[in-house]
Protein backbone atom coordinates (compact mmCIF):
# COMPACT_ATOMS: atom_id res chain seq x y z
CA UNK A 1 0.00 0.00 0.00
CA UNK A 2 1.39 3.27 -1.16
CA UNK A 3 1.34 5.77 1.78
CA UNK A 4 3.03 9.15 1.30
CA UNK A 5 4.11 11.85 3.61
CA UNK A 6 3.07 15.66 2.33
CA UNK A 7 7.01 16.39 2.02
CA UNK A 8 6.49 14.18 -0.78
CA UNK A 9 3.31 14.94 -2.61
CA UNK A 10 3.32 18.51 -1.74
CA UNK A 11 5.78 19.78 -4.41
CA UNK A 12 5.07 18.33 -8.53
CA UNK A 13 9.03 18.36 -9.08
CA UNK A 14 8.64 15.28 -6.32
CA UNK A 15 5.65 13.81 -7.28
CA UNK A 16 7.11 13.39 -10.84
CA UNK A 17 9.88 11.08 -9.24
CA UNK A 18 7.43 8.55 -8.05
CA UNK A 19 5.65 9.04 -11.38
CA UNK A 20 8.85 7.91 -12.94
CA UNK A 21 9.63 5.48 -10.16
CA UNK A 22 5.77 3.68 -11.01
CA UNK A 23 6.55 4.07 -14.54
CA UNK A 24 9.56 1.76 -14.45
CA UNK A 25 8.50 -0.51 -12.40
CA UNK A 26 5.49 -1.49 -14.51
CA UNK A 27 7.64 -1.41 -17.47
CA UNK A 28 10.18 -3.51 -15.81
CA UNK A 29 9.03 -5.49 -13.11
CA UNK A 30 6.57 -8.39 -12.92
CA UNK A 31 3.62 -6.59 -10.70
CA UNK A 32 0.02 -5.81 -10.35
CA UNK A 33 -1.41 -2.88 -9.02
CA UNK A 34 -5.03 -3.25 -7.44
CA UNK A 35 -7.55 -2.16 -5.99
CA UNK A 36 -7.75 -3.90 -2.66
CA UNK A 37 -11.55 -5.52 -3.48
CA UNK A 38 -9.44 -6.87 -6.61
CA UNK A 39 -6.88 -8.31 -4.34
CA UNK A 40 -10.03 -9.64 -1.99
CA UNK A 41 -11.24 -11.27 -4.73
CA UNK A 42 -8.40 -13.05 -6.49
CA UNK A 43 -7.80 -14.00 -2.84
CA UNK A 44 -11.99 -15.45 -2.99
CA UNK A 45 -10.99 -17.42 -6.23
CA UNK A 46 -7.65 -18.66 -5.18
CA UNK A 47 -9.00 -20.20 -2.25
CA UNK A 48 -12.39 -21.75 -4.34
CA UNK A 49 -9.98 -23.33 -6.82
CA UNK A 50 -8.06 -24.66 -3.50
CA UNK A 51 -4.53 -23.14 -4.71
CA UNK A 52 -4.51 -21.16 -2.24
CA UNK A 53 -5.86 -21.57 2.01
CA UNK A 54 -5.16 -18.82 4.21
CA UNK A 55 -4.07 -19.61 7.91
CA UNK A 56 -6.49 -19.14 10.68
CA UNK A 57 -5.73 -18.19 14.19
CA UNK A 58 -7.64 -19.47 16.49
CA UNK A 59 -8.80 -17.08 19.27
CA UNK A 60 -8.82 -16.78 22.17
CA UNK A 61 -5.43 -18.20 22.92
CA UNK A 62 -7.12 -19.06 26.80
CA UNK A 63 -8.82 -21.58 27.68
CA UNK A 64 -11.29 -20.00 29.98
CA UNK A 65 -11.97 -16.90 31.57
CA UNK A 66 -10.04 -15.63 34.91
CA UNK A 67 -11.65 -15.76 38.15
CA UNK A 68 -10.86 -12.84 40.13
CA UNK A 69 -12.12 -12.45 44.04
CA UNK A 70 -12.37 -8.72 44.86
């Protein structure tokens, strides 16, 4: 996820950089850009074709509640 700080946005000679910067990178590099329900569901399809089965925490890591006398 692509989070920038005002220093960066705030000024179009550095905003251009990271122009160029996602320029080359689609041009060079083997990735996909989404948005995330895109990512949510090629997640959904991955895991329907069984390719793909996230890990599940079980909570609560406790087995019971802790009695306290006050």
């Amino acid at each position: 996820m692509l989070i920038v700080h005002p220093f960066l946005t705030g000024r179009l000679a550095r905003w251009r950089k990271v122009e160029q910067w996602l320029e080359e990178t689609l041009n060079t590099k083997d990735v996909w850009f989404a948005r995330l329900d895109q990512i949510a569901d090629h997640l959904n399809q991955l895991q329907s074709n069984g390719d793909y089965t996230p890990r599940k925490d079980h909570l609560p890591y406790y087995t019971s509640p802790i009695s306290r006398s006050l």
